[in-house]
PDB file of N, CA and C in Angstrom:
ATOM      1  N   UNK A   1     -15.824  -8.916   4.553  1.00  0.00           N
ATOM      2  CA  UNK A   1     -14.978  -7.797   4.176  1.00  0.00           C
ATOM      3  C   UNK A   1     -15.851  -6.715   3.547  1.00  0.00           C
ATOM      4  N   UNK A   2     -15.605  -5.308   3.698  1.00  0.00           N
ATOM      5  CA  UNK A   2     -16.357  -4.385   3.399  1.00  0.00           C
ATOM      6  C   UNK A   2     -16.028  -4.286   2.457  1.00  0.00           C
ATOM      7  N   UNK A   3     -16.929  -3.140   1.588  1.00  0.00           N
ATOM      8  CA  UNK A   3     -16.579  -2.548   0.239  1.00  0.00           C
ATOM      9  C   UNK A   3     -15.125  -1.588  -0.107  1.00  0.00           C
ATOM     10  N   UNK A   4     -14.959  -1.063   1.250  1.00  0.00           N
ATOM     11  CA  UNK A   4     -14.073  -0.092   1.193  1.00  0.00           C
ATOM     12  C   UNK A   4     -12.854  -0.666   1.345  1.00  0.00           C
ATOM     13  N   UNK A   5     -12.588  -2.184   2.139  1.00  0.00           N
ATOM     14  CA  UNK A   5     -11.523  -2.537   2.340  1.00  0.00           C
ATOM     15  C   UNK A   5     -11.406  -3.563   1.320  1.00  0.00           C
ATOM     16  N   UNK A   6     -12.211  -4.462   0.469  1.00  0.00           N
ATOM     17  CA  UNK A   6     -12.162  -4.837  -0.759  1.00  0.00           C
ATOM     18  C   UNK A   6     -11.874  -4.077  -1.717  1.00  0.00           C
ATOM     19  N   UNK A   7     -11.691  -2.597  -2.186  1.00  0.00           N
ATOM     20  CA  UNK A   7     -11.077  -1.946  -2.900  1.00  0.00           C
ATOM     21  C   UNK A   7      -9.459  -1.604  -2.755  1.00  0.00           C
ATOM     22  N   UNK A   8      -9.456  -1.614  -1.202  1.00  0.00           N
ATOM     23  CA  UNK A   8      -8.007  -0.830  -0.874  1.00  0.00           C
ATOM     24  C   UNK A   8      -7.208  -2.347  -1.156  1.00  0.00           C
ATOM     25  N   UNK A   9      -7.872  -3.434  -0.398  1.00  0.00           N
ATOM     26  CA  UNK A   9      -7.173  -4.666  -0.815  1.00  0.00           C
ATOM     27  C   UNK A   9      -7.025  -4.513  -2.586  1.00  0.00           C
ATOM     28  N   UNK A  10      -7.831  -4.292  -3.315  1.00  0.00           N
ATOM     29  CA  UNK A  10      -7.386  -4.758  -4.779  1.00  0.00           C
ATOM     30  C   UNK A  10      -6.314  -3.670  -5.367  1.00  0.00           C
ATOM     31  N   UNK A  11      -6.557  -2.358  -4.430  1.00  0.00           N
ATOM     32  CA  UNK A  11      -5.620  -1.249  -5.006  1.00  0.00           C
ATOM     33  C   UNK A  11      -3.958  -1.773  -4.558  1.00  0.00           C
ATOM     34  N   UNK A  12      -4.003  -2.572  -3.390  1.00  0.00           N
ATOM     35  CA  UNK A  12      -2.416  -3.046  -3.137  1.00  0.00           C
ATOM     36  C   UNK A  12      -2.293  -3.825  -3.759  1.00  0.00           C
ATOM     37  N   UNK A  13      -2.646  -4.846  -4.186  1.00  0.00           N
ATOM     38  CA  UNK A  13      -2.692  -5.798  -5.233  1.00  0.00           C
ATOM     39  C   UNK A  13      -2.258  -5.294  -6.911  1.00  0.00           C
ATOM     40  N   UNK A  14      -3.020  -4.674  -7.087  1.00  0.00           N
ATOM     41  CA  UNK A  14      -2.308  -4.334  -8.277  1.00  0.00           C
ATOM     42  C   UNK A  14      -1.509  -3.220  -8.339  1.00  0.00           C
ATOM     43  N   UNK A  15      -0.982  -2.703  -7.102  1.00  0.00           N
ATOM     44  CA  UNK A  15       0.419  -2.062  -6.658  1.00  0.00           C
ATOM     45  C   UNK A  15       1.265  -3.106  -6.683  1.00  0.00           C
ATOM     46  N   UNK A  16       1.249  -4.031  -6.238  1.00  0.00           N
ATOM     47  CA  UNK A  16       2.739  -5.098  -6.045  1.00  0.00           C
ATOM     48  C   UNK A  16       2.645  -5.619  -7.424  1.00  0.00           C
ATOM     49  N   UNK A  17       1.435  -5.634  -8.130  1.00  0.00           N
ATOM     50  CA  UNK A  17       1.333  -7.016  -9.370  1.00  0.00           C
ATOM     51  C   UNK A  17       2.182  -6.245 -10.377  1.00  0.00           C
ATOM     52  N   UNK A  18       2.676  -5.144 -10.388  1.00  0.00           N
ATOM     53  CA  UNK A  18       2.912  -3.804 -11.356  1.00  0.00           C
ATOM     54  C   UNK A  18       5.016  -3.618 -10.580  1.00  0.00           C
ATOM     55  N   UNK A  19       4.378  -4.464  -9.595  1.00  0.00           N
ATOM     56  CA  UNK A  19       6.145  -4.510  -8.928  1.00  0.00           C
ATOM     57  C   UNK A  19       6.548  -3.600  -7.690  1.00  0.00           C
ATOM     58  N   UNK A  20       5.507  -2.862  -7.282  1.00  0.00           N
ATOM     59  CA  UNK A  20       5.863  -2.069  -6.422  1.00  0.00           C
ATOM     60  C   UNK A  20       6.482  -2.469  -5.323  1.00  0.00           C
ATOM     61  N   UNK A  21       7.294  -2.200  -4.296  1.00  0.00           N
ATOM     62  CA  UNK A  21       8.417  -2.421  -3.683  1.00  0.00           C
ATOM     63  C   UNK A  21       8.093  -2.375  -2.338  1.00  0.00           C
ATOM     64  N   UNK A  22       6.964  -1.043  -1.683  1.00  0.00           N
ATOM     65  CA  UNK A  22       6.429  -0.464  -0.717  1.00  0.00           C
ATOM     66  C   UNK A  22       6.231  -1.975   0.256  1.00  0.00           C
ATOM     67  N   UNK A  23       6.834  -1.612   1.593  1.00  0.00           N
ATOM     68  CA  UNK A  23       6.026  -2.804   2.486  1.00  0.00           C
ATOM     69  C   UNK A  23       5.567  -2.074   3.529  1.00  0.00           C
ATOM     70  N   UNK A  24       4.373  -2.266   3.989  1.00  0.00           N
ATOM     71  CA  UNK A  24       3.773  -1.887   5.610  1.00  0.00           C
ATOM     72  C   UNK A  24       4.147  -1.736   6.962  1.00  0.00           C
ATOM     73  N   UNK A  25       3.817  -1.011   7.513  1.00  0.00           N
ATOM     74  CA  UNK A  25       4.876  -1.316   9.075  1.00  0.00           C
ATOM     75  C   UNK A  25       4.336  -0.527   9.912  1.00  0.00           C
ATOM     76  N   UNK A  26       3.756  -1.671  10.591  1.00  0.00           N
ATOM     77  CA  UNK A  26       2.802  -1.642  11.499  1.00  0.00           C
ATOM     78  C   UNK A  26       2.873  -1.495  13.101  1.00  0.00           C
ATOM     79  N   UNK A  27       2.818  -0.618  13.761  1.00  0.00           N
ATOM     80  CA  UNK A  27       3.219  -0.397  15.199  1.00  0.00           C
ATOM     81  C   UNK A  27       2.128   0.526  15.662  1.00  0.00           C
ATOM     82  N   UNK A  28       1.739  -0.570  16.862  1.00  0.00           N
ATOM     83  CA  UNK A  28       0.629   0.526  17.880  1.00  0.00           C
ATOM     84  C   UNK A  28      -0.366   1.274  17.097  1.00  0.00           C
ATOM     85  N   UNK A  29      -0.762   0.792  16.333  1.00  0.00           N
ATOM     86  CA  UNK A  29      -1.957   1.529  15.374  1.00  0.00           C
ATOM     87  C   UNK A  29      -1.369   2.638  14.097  1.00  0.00           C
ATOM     88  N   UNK A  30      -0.191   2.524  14.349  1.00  0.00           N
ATOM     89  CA  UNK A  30       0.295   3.597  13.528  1.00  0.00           C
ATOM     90  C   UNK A  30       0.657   2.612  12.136  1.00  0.00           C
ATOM     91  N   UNK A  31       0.674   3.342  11.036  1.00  0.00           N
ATOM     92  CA  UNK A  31       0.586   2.477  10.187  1.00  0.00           C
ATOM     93  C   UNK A  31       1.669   3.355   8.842  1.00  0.00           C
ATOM     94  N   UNK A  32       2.596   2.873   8.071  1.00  0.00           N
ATOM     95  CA  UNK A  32       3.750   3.401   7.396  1.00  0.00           C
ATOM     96  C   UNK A  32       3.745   2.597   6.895  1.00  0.00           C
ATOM     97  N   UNK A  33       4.656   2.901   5.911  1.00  0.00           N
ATOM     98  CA  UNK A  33       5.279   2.564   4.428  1.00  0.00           C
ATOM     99  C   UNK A  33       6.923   2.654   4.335  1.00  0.00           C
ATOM    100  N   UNK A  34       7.251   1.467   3.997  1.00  0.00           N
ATOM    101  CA  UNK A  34       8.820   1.850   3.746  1.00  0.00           C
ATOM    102  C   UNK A  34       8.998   1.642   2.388  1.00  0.00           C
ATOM    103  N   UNK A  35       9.951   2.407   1.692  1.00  0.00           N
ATOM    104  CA  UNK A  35      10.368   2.127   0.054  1.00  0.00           C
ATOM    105  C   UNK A  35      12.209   1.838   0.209  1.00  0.00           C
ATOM    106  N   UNK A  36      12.708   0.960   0.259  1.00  0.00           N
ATOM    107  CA  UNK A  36      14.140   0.650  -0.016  1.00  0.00           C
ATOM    108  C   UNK A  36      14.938   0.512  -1.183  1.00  0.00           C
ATOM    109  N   UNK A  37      14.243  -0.192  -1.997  1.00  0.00           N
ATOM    110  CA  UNK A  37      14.458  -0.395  -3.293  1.00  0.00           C
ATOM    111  C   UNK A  37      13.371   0.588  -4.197  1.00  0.00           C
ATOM    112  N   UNK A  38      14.395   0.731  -5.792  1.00  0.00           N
ATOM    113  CA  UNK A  38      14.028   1.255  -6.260  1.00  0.00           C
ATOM    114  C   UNK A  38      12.604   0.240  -7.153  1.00  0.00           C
ATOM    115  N   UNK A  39      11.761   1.144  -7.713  1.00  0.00           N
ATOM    116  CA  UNK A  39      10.994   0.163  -7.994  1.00  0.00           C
ATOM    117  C   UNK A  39      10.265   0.491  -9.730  1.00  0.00           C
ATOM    118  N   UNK A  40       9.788  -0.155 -10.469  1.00  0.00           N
ATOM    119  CA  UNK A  40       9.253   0.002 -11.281  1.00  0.00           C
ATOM    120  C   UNK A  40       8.311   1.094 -11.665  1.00  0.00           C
ATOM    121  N   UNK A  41       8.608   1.826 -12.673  1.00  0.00           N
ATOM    122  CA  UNK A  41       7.814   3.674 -13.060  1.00  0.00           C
ATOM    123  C   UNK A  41       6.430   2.712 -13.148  1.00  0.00           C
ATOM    124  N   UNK A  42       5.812   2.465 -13.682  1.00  0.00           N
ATOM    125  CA  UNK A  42       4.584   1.893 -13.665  1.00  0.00           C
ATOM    126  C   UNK A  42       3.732   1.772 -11.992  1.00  0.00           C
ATOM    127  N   UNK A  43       4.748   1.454 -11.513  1.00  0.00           N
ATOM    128  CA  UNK A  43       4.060   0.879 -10.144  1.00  0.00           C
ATOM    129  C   UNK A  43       4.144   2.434  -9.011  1.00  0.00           C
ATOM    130  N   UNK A  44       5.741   3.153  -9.622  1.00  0.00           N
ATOM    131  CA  UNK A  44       5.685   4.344  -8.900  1.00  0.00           C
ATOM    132  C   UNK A  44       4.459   4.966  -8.819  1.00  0.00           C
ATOM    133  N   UNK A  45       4.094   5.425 -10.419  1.00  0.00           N
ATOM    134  CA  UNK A  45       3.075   6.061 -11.136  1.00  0.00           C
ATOM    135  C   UNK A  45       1.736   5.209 -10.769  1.00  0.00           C
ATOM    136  N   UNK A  46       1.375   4.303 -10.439  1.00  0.00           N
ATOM    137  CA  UNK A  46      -0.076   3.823  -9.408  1.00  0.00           C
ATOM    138  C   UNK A  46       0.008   4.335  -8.636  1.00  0.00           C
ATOM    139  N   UNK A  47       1.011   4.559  -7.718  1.00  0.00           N
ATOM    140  CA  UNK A  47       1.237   5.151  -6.097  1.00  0.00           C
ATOM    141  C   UNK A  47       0.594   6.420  -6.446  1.00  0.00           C
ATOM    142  N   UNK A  48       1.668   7.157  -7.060  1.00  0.00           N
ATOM    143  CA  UNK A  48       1.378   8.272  -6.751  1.00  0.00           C
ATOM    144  C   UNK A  48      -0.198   8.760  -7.475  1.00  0.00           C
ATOM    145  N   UNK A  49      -1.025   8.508  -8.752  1.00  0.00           N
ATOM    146  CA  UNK A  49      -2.140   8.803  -9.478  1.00  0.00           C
ATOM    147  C   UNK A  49      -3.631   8.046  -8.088  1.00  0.00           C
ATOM    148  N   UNK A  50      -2.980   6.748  -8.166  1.00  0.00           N
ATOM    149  CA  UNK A  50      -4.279   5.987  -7.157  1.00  0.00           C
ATOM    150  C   UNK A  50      -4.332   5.803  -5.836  1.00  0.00           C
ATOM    151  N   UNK A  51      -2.995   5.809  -5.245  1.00  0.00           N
ATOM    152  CA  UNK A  51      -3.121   5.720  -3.627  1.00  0.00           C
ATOM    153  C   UNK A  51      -2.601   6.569  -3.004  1.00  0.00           C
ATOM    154  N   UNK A  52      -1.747   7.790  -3.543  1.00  0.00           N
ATOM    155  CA  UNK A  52      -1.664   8.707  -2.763  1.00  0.00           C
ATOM    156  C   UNK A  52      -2.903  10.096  -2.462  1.00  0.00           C
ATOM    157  N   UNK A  53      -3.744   9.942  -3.921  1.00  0.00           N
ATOM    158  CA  UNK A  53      -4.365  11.076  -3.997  1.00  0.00           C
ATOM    159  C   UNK A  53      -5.340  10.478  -2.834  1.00  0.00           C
ATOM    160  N   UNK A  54      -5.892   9.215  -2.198  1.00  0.00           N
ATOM    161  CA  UNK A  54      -6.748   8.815  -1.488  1.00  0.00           C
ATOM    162  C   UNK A  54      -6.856   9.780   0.116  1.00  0.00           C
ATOM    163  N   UNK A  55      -7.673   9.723   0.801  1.00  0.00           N
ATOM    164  CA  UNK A  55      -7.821  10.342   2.363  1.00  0.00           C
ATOM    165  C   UNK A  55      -6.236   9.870   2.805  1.00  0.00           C
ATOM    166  N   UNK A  56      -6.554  10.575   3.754  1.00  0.00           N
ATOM    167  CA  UNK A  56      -5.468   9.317   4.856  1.00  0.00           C
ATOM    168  C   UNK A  56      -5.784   8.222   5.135  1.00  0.00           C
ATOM    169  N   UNK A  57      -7.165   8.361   5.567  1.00  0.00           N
ATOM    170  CA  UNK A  57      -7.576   7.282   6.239  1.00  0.00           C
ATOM    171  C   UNK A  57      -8.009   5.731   5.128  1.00  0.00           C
ATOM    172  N   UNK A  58      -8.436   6.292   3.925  1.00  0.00           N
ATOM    173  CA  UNK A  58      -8.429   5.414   2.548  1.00  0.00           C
ATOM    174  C   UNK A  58      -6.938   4.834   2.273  1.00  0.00           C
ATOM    175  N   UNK A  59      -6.168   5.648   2.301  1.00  0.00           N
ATOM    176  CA  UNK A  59      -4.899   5.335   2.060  1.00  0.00           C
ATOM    177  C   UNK A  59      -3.763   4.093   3.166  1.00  0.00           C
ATOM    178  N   UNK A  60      -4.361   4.497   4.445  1.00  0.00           N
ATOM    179  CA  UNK A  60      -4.001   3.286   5.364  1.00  0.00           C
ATOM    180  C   UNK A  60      -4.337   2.199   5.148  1.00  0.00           C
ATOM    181  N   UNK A  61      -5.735   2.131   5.067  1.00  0.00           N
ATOM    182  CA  UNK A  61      -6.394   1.082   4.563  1.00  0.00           C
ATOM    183  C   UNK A  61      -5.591  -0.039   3.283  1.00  0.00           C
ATOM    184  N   UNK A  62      -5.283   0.956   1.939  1.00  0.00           N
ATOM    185  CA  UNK A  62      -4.501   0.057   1.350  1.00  0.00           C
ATOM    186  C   UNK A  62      -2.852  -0.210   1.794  1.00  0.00           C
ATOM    187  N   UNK A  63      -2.329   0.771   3.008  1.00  0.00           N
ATOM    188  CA  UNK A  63      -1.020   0.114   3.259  1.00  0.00           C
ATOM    189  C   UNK A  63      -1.246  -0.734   3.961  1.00  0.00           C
ATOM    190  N   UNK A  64      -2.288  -1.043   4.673  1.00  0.00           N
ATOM    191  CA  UNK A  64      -2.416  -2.117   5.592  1.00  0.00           C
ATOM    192  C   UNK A  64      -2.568  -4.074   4.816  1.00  0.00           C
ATOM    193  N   UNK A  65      -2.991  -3.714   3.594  1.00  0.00           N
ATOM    194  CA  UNK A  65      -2.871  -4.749   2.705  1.00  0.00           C
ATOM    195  C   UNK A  65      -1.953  -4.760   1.750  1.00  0.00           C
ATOM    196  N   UNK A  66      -0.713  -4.069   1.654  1.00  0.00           N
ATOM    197  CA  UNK A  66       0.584  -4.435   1.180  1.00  0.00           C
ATOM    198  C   UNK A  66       1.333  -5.312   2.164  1.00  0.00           C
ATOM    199  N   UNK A  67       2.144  -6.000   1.481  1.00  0.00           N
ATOM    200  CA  UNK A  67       3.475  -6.597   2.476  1.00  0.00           C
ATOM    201  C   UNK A  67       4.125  -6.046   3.476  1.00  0.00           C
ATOM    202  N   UNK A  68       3.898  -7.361   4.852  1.00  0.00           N
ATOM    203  CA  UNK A  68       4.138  -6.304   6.232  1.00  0.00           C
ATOM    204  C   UNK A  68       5.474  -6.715   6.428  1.00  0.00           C
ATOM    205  N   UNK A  69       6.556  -5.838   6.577  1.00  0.00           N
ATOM    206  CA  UNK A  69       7.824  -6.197   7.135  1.00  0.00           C
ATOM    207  C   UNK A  69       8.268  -6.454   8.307  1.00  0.00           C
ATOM    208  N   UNK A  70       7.001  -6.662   8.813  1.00  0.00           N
ATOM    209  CA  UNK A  70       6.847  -6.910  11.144  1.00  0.00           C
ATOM    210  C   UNK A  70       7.354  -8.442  10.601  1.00  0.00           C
ATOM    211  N   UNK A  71       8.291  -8.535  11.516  1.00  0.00           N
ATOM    212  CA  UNK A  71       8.144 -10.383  12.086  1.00  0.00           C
ATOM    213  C   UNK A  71       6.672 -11.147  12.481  1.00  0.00           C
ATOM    214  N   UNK A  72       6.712 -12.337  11.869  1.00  0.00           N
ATOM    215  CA  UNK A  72       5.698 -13.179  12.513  1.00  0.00           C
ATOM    216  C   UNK A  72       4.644 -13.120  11.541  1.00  0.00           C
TER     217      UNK A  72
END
């Protein structure tokens, strides 16, 4: 595992550990975020300070290691 994806992995990690709600959703390379529930200000406030300010392409990276809501 690279450096870059060992960070984005620890940045989702302590997005969910904080309660965040966000799950992944993954189709044909395209890569999203769903929010359904409301979720904990703490965990909002990671999103938005640590993984939104990231690239795009930094930022996929850690949705790709949040919880995937694909079957299987």
């Amino acid at each position: 595992m690279s450096r870059t994806s060992t960070d984005a992995a620890r940045l989702a990690e302590e997005y969910v550990r904080l309660g965040g709600k966000r799950k992944a959703k993954l189709d044909d390379n395209i890569v999203s975020t769903r929010l359904w529930d409301d979720e904990p200000q703490e965990a909002a406030d990671f999103w938005r300070s640590e993984i939104e300010t990231l690239s795009e392409s930094k930022r996929r990276e850690v949705e790709t290691n949040l919880p995937n809501i694909n079957p299987g």
